[in-house]
N, C-alpha and C. Protein backbone atom coordinates (compact mmCIF):
# COMPACT_ATOMS: atom_id res chain seq x y z
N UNK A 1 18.69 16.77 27.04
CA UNK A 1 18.23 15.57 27.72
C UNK A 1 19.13 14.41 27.33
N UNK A 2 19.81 13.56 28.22
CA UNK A 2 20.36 12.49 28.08
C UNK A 2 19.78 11.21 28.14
N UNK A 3 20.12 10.17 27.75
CA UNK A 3 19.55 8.80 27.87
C UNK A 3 20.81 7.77 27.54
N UNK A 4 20.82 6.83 27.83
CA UNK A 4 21.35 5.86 28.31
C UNK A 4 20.85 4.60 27.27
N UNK A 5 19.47 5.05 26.61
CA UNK A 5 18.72 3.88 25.83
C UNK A 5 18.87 4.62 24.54
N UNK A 6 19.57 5.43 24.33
CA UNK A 6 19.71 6.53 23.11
C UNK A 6 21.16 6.08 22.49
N UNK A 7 21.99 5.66 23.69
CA UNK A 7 23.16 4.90 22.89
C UNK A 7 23.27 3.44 22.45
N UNK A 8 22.24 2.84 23.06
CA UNK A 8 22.14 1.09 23.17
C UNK A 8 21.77 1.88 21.66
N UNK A 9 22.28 -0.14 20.76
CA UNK A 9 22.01 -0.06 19.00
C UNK A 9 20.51 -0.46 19.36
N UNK A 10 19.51 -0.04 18.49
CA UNK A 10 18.33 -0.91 18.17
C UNK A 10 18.49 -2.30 17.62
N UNK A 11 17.95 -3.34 17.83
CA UNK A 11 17.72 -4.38 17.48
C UNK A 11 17.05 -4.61 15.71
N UNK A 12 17.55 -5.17 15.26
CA UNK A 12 17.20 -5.05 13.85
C UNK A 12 16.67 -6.51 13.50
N UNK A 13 15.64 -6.82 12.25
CA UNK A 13 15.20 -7.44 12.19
C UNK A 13 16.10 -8.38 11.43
N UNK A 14 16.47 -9.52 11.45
CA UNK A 14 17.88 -10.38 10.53
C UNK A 14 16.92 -11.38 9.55
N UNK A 15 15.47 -11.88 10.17
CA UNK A 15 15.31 -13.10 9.23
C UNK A 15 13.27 -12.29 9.81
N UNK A 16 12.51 -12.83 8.56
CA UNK A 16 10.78 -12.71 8.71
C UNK A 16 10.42 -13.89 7.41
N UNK A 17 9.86 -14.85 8.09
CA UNK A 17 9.67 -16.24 7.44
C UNK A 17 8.02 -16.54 7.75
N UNK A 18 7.48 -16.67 6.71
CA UNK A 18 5.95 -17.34 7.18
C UNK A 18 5.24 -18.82 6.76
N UNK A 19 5.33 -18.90 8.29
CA UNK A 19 5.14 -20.49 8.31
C UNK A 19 3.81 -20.96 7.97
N UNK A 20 2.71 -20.54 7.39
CA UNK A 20 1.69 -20.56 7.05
C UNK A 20 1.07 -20.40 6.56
N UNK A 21 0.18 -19.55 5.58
CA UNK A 21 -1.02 -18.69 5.70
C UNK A 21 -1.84 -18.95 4.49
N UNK A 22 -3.25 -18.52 5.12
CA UNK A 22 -4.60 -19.09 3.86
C UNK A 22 -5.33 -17.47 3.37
N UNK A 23 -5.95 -17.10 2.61
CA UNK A 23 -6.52 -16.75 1.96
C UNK A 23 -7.88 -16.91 1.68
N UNK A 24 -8.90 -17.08 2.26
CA UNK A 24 -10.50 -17.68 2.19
C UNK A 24 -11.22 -16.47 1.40
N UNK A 25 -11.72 -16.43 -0.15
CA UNK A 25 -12.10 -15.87 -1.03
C UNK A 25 -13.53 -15.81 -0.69
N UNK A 26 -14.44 -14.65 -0.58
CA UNK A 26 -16.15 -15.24 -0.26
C UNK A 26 -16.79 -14.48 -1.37
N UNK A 27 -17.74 -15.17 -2.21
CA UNK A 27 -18.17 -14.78 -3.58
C UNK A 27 -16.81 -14.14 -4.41
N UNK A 28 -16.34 -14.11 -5.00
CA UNK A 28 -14.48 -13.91 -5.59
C UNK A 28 -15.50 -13.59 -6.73
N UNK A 29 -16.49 -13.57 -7.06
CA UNK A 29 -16.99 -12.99 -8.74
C UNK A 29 -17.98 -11.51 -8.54
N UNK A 30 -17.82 -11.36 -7.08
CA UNK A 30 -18.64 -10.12 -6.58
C UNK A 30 -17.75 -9.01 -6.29
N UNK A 31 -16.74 -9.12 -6.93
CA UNK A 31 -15.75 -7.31 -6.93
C UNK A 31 -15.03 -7.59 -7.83
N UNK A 32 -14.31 -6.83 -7.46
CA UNK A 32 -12.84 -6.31 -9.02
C UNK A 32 -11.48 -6.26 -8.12
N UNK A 33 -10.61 -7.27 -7.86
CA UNK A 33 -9.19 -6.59 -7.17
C UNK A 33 -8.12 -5.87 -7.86
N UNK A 34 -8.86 -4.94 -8.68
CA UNK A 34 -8.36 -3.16 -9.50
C UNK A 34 -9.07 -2.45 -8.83
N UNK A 35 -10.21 -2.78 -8.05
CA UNK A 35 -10.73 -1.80 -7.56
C UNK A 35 -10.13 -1.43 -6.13
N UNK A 36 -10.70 -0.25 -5.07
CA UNK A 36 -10.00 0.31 -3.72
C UNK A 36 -10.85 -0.71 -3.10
N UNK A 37 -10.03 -1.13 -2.43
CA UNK A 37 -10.48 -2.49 -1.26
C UNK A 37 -9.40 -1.65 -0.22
N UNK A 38 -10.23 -2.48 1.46
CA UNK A 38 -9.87 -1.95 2.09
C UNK A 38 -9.99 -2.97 3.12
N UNK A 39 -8.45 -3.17 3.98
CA UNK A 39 -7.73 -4.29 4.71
C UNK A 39 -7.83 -3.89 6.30
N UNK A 40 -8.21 -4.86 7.17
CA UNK A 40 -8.49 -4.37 8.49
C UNK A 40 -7.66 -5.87 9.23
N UNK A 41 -6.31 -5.56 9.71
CA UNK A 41 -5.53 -6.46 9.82
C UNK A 41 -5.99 -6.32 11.73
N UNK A 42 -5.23 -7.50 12.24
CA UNK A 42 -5.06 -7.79 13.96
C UNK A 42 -4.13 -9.07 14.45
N UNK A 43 -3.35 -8.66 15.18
CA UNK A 43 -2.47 -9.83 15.18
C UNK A 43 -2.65 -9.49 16.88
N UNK A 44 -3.60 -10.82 17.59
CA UNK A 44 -3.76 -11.64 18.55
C UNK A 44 -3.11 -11.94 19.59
N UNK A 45 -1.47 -12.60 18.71
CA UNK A 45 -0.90 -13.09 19.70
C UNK A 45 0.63 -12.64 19.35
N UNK A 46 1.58 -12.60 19.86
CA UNK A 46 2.89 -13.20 19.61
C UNK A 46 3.83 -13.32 20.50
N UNK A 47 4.93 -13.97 20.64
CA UNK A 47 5.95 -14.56 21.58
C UNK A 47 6.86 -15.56 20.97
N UNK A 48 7.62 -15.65 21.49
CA UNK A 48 8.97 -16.97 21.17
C UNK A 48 9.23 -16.69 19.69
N UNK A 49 9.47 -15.75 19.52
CA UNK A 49 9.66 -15.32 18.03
C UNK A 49 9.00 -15.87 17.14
N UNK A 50 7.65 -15.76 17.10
CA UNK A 50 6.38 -16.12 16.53
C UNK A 50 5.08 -15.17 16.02
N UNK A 51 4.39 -14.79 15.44
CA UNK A 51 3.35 -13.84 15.62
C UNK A 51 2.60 -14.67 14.90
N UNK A 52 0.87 -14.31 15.65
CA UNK A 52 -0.30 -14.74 14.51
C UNK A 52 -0.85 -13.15 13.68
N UNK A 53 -1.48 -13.43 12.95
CA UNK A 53 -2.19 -12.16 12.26
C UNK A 53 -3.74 -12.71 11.66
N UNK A 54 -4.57 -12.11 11.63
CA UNK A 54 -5.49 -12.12 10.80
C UNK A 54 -6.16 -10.44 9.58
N UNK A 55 -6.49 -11.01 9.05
CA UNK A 55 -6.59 -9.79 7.92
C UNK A 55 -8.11 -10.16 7.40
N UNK A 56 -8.68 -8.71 7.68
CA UNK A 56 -10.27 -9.16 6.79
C UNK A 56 -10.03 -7.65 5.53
N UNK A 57 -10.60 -8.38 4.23
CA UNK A 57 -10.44 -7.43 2.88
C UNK A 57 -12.26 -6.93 2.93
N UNK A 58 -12.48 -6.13 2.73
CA UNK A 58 -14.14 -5.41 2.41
C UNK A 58 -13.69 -4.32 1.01
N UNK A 59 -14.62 -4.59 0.31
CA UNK A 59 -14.75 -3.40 -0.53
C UNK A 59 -15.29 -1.89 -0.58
N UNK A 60 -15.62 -0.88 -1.30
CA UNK A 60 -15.90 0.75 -0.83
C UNK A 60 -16.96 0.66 -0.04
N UNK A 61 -18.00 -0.67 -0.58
CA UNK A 61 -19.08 -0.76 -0.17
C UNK A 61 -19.38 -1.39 1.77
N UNK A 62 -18.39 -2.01 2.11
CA UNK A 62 -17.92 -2.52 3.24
C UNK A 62 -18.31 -4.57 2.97
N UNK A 63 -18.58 -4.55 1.58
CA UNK A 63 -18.52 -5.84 1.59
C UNK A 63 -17.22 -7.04 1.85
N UNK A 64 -17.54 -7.83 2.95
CA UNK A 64 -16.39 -8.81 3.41
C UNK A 64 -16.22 -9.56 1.66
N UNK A 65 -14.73 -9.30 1.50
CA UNK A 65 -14.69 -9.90 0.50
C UNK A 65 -13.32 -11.32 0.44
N UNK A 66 -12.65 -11.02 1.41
CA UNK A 66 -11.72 -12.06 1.84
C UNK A 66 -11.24 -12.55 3.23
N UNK A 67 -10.67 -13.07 3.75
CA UNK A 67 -10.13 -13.24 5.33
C UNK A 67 -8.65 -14.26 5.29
N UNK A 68 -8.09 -13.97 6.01
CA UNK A 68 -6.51 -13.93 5.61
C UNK A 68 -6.19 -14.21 7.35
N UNK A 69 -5.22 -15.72 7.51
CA UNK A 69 -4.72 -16.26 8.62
C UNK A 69 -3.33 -16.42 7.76
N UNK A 70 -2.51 -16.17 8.99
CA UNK A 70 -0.85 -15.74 8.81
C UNK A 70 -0.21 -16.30 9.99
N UNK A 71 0.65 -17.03 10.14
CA UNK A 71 2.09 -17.38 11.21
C UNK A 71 3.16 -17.48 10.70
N UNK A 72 3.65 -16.11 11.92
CA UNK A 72 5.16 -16.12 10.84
C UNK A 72 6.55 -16.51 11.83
N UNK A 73 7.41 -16.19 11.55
CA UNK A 73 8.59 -16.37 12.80
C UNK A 73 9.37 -15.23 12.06
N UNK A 74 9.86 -14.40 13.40
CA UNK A 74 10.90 -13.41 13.03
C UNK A 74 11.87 -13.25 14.16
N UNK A 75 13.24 -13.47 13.63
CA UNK A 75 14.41 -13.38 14.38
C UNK A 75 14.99 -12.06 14.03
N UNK A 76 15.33 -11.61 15.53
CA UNK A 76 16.44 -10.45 15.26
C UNK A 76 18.39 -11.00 15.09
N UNK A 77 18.48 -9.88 14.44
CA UNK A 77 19.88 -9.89 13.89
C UNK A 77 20.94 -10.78 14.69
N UNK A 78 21.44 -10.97 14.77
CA UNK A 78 22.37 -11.55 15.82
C UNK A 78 24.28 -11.20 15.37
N UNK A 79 24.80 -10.56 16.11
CA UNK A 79 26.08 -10.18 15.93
C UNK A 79 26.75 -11.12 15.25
N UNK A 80 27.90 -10.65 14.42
CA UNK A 80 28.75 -11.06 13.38
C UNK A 80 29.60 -12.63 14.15
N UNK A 81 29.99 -12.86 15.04
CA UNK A 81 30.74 -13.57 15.81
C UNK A 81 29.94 -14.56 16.20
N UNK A 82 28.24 -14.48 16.08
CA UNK A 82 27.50 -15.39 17.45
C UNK A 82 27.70 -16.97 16.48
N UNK A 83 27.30 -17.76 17.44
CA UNK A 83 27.23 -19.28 16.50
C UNK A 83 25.97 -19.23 16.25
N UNK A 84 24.54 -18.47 17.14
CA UNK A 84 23.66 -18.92 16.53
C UNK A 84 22.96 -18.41 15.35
């Protein structure tokens, strides 16, 4: 099988910068972060070399134990020659 998109290079990631992000702790004296916690991430939106994310932390028990807002900016590589 041939392809045509098999010789194009992949695009590589050159720069991942985050312009933002909070951390909201709920009861922080009601677990252990040694213990297995477990992360249920979703990112919403992204475009213009931008992404949002949100992240909720629960413990074994399924207790919400944190919530996590993120904006980041990520540029791909740009050839050796470009000005930008």
């Amino acid at each position: 099988m041939t392809s045509t998109a098999a010789a194009a290079p992949r695009p590589e990631v050159g720069m991942m910068v985050s312009l933002d992000h909070t951390i909201y702790f709920h009861n922080p004296r009601d677990f252990r972060a040694d213990e297995w916690l477990f992360t249920e991430m979703e990112s919403p939106w992204a475009g213009d070399g931008r992404g949002l994310v949100f992240q909720r932390i629960f413990t074994r028990e399924g207790k919400l134990v944190a919530s996590c807002v993120q904006e980041g900016v990520v540029r791909l590589k740009q050839p050796s020659d470009s000005k930008l």
